[in-house]
Protein backbone atom coordinates (compact mmCIF):
# COMPACT_ATOMS: atom_id res chain seq x y z
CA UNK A 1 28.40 -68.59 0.49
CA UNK A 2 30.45 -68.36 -2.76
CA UNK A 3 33.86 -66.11 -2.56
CA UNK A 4 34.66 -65.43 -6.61
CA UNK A 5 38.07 -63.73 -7.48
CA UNK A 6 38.79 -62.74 -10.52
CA UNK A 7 42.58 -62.45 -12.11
CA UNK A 8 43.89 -61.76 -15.58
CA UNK A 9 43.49 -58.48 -16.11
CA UNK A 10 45.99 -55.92 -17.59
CA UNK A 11 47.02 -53.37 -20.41
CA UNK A 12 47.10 -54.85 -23.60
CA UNK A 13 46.90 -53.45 -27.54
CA UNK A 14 44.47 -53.13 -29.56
CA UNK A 15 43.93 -56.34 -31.69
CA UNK A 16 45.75 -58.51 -28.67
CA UNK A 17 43.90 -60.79 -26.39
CA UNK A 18 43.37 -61.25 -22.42
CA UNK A 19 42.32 -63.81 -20.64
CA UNK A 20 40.32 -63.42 -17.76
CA UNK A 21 40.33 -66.14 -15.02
CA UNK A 22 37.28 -66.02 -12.04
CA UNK A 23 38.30 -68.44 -9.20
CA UNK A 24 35.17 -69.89 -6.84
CA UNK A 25 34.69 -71.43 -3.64
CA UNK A 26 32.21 -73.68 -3.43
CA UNK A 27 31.46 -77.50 -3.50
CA UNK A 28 28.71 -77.00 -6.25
CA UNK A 29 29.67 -74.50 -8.42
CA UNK A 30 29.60 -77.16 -11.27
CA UNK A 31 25.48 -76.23 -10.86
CA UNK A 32 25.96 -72.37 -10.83
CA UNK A 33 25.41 -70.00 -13.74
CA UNK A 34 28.14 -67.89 -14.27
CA UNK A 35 28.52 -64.93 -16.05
CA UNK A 36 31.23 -61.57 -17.11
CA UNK A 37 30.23 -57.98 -16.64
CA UNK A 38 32.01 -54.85 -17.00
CA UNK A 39 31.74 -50.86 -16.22
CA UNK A 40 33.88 -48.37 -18.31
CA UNK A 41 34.62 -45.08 -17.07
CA UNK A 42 31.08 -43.18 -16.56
CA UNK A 43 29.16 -45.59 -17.84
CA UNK A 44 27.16 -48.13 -16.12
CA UNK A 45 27.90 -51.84 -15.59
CA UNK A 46 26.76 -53.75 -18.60
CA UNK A 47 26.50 -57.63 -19.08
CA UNK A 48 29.11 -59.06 -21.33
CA UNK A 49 28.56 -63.47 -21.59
CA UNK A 50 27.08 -65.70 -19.45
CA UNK A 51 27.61 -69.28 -19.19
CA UNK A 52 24.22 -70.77 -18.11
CA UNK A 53 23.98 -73.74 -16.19
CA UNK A 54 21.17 -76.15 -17.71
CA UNK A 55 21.13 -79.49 -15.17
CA UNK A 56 23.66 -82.14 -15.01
CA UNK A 57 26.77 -81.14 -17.08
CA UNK A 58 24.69 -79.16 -20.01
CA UNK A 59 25.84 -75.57 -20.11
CA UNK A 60 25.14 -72.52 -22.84
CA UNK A 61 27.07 -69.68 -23.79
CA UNK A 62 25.24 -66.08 -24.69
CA UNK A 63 27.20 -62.92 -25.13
CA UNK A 64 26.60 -59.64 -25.52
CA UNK A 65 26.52 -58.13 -29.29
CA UNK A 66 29.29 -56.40 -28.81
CA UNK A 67 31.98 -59.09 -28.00
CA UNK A 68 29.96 -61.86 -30.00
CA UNK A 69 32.50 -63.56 -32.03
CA UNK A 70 35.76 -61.90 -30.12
CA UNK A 71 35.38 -63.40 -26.55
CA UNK A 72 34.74 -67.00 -25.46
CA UNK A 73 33.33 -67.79 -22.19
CA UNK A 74 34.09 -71.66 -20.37
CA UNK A 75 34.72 -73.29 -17.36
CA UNK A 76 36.74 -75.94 -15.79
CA UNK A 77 34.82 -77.43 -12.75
CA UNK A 78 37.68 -79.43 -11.91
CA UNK A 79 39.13 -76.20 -10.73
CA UNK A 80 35.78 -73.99 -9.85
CA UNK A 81 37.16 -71.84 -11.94
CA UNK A 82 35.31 -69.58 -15.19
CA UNK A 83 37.33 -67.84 -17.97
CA UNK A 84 36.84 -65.22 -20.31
CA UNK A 85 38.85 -65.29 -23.38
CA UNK A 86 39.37 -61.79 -25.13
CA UNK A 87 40.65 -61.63 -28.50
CA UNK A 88 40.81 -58.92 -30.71
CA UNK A 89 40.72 -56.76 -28.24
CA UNK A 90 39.41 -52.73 -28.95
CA UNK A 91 40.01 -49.35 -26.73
CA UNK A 92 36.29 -50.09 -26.08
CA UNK A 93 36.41 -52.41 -24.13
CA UNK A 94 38.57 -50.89 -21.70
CA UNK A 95 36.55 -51.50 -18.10
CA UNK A 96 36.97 -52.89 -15.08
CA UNK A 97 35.59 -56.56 -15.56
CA UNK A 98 33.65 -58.36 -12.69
CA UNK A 99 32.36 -61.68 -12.56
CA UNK A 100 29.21 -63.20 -11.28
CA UNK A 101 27.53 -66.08 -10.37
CA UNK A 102 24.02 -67.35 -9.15
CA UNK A 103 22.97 -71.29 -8.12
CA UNK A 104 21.19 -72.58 -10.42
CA UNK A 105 19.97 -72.12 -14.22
CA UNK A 106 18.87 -69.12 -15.89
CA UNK A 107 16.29 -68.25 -18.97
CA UNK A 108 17.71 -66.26 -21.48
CA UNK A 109 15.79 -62.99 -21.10
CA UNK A 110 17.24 -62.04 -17.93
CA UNK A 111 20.80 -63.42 -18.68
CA UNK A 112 22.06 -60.00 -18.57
CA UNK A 113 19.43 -58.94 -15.42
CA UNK A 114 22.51 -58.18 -12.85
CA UNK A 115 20.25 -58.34 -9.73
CA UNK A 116 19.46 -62.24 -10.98
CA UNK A 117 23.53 -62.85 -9.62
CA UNK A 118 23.48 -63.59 -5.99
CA UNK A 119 27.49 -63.45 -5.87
CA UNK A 120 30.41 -60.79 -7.46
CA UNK A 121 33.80 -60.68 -7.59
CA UNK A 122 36.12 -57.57 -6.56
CA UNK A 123 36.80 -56.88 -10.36
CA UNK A 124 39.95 -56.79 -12.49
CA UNK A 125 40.75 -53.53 -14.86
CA UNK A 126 41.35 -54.27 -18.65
CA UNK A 127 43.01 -51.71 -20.43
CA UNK A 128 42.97 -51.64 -24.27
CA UNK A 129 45.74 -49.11 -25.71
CA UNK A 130 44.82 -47.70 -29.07
């Protein structure tokens, strides 16, 4: 079982940055794929980056279009531990932001499948002032 909590969150300007920090438990979570969601107000939950695992220390960032460029996903395994660096931040992307994880690797068509992530965090509200 893998516990993730995520921290970081906050109310920031437009054009600022955030970073986002997911703690995990776990003695393997150097071999997980790990990955940021988020769900604005009324809308649905909608993937954001995922840092795929691909055997032995190899990993690969995706991101959605819409943050491509602005936010950086890594990890330190040292410290089980995955970030989410936000930087020029806009109104929309005000949502609460959850991350997720699953053992193993992942192909890059369902990167963004949610029900492929076995494990969530509770979720940690960004808010981006205008």
């Amino acid at each position: 079982q893998v516990q993730l909590v995520e921290s970081g969150g906050g109310l920031v300007q437009a054009g600022g940055s955030l970073r986002l920090s997911c703690a995990a438990s776990g003695r393997t979570f150097s071999r997980y794929t790990t990955g940021w969601f988020r769900q604005a107000p009324g809308k649905e939950r909608e993937f954001v980056a995922v840092h795929r695992w691909s055997g032995g220390i190899t990993y690969y960032a995706d991101y959605a279009v819409s943050v491509k460029g602005r936010f950086t996903i890594s990890r330190d395994n040292a410290k089980n531990t995955v970030y989410l660096q936000m930087n020029s931040l806009k109104p929309e992307d005000t949502a609460v932001y959850y991350c997720a994880a699953l053992p193993g690797s992942l192909i890059t068509q369902t990167m963004s499948d949610q029900r492929k992530y076995n494990y969530w965090g509770q979720g940690t509200q960004v808010t981006v002032s205008s």
